[in-house]
C-alpha atoms as a PDB file:
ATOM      1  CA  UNK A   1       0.000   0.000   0.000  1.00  0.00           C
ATOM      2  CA  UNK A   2       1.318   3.469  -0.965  1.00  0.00           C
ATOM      3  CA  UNK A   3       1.929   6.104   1.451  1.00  0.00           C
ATOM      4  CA  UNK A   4      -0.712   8.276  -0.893  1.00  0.00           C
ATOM      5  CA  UNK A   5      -3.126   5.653  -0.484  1.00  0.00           C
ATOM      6  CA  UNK A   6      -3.121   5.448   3.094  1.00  0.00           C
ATOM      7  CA  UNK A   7      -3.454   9.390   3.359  1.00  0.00           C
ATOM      8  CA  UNK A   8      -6.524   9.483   1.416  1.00  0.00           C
ATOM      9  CA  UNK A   9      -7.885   6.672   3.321  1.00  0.00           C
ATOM     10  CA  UNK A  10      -7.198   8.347   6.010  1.00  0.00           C
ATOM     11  CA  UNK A  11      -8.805  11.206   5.451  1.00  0.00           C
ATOM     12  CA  UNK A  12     -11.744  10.190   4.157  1.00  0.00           C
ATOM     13  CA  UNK A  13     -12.011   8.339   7.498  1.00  0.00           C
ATOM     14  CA  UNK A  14     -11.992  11.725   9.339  1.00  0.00           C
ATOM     15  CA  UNK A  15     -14.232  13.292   7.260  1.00  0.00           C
ATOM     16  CA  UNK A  16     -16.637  10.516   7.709  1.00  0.00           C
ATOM     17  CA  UNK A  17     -16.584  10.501  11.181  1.00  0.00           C
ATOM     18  CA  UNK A  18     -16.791  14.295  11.156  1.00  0.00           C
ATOM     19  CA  UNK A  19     -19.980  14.487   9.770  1.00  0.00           C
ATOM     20  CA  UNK A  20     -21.562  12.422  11.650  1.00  0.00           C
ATOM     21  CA  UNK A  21     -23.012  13.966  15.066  1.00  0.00           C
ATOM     22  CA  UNK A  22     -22.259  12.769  17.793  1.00  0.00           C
ATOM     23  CA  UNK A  23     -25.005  10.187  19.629  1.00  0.00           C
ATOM     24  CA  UNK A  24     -25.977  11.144  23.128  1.00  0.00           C
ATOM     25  CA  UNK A  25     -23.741   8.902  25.679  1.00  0.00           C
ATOM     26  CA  UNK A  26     -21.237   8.315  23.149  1.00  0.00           C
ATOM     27  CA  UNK A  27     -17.773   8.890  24.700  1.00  0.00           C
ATOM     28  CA  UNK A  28     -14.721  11.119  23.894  1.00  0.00           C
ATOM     29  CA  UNK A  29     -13.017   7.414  23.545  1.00  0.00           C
ATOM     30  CA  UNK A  30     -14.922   6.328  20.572  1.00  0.00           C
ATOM     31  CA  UNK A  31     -13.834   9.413  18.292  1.00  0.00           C
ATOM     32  CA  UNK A  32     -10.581   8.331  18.787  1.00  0.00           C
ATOM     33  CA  UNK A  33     -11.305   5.056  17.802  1.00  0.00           C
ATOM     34  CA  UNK A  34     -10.425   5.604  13.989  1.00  0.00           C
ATOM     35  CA  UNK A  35      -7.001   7.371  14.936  1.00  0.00           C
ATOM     36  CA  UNK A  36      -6.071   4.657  16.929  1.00  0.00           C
ATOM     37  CA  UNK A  37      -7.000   1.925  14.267  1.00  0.00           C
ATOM     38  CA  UNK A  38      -5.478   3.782  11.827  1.00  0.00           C
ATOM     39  CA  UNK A  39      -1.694   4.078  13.987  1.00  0.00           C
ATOM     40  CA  UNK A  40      -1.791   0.250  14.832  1.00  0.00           C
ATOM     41  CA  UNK A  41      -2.534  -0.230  11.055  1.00  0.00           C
ATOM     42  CA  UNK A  42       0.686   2.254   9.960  1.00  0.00           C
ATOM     43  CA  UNK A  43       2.836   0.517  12.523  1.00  0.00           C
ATOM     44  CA  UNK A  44       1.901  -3.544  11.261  1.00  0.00           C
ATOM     45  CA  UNK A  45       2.340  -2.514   7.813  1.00  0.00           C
ATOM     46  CA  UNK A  46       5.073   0.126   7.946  1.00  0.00           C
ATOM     47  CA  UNK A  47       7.178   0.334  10.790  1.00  0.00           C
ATOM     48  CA  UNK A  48       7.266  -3.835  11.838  1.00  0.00           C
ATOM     49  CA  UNK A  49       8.621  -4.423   8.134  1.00  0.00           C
ATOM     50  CA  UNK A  50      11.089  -1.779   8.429  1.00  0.00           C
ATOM     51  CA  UNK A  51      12.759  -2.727  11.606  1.00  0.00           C
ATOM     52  CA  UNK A  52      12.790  -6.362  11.172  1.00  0.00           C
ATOM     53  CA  UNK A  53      14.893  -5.426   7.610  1.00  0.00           C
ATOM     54  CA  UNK A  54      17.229  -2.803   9.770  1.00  0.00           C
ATOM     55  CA  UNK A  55      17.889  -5.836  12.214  1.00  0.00           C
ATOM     56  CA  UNK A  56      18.854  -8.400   9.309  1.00  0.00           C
ATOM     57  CA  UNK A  57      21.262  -5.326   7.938  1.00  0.00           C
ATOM     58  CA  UNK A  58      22.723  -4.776  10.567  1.00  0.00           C
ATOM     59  CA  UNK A  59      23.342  -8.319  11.296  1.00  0.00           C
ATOM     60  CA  UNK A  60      24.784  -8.720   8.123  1.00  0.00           C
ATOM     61  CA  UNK A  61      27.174  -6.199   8.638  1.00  0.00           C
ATOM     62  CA  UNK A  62      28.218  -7.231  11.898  1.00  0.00           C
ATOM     63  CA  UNK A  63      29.154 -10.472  10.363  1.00  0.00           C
ATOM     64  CA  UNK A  64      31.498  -9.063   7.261  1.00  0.00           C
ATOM     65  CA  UNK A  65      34.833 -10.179   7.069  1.00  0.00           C
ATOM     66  CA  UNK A  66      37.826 -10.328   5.070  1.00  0.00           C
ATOM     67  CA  UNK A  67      37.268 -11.999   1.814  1.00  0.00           C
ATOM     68  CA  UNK A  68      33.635 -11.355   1.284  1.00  0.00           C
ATOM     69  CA  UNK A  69      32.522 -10.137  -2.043  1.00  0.00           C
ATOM     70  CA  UNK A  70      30.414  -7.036  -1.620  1.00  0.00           C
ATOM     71  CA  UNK A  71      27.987  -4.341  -2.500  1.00  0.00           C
ATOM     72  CA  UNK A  72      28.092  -0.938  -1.707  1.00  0.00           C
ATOM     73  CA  UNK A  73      25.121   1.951  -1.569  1.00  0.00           C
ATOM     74  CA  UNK A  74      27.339   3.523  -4.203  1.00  0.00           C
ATOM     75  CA  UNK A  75      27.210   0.882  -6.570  1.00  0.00           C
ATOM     76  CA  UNK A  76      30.293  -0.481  -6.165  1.00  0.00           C
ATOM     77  CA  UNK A  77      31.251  -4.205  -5.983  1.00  0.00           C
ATOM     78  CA  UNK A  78      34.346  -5.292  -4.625  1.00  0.00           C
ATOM     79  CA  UNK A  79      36.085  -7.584  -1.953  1.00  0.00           C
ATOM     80  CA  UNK A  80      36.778  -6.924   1.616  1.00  0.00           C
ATOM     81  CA  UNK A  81      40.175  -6.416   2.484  1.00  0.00           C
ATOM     82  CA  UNK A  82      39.928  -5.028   5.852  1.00  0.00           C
ATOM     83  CA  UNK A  83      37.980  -4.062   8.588  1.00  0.00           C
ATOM     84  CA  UNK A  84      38.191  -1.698  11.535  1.00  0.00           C
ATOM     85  CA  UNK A  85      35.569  -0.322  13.503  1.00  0.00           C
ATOM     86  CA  UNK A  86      32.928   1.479  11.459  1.00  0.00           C
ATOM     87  CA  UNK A  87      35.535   1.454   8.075  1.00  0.00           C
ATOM     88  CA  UNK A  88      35.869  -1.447   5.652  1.00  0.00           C
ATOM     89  CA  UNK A  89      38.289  -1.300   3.243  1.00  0.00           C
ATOM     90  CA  UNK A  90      36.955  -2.383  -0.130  1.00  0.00           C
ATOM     91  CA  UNK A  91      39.537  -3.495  -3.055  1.00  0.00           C
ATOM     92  CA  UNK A  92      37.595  -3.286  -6.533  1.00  0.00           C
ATOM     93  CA  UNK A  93      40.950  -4.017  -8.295  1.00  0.00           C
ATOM     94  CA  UNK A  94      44.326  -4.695  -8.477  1.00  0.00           C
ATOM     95  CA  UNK A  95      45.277  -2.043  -6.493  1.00  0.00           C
ATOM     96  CA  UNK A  96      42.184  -0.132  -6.051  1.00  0.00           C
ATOM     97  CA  UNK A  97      41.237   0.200  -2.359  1.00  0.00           C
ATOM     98  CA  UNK A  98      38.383   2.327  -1.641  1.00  0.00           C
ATOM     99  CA  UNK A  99      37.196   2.953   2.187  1.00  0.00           C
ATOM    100  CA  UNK A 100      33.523   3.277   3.688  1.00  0.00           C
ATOM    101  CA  UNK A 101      31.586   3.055   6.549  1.00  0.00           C
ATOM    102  CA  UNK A 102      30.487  -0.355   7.765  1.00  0.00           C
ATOM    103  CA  UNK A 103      26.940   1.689   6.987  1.00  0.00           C
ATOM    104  CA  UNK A 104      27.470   1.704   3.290  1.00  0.00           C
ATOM    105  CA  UNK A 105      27.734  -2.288   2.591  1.00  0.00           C
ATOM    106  CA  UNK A 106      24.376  -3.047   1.396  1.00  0.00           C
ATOM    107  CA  UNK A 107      24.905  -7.093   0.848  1.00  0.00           C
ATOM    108  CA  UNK A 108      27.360  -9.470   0.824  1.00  0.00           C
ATOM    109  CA  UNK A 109      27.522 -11.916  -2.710  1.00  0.00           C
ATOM    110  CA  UNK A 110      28.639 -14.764  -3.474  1.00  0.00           C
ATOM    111  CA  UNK A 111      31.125 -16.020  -6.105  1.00  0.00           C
ATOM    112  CA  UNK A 112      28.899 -15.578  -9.488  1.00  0.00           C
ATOM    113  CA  UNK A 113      27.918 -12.182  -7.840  1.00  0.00           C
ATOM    114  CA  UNK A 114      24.484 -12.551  -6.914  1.00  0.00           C
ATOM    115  CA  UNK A 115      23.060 -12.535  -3.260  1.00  0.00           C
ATOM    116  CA  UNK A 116      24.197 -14.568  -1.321  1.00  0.00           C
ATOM    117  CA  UNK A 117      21.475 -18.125  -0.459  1.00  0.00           C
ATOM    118  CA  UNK A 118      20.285 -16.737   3.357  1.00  0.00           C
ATOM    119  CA  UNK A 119      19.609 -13.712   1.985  1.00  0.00           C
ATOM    120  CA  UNK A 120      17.772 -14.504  -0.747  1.00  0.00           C
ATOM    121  CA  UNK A 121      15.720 -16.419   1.516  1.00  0.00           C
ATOM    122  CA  UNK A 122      14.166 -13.098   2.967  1.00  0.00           C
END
């Protein structure tokens, strides 16, 4: 579902339950009602999805080491050839070496340079 989408559905909600007057004994608890629907349904389709896919990065990268073929946010594919803290060093040839931040490693890839089998398995 698009982010546009849910807006719109959204609002239509709230201008549903605008126009609709309130019924005598009705309580300030039931107008919230569609808000709070509508934040449980943002966070189980949103934000659950996007945290359990930050955890699996940053597994990943916690797991890199020396030898591993590589892809970068820029792009770039090369081998590990060392690590330190938040740098890897990344040779892409001979004697190419280019540094980033642990941050930038987007997957790791096997020999034939496709994603590696447990990630694939996502």
């Amino acid at each position: 579902m698009k982010l546009t989408a849910l807006l719109v559905t959204f609002g239509l909600t709230v201008s549903a339950f605008a126009d609709q007057a309130p019924a005598k004994g009705s309580s300030a608890l039931m107008g919230l009602l569609p808000f709070v629907l509508m934040f449980v349904v943002m966070y189980l389709f949103f934000i659950m999805p996007k945290q359990k896919e930050m955890k699996k990065l940053d597994a990943m990268r916690k797991t890199l080491k020396k030898g591993d073929k590589v892809l970068t946010s820029a792009g770039i594919i090369g081998i590990v050839a060392n690590i330190e803290d938040t740098l890897v060093t990344v040779r892409t040839g001979n004697d190419t070496k280019l540094d980033f931040e642990r941050s930038a490693i987007l997957r790791v890839l096997d020999d034939k340079g496709e994603i590696k089998t447990e990630e694939k398995a996502k």
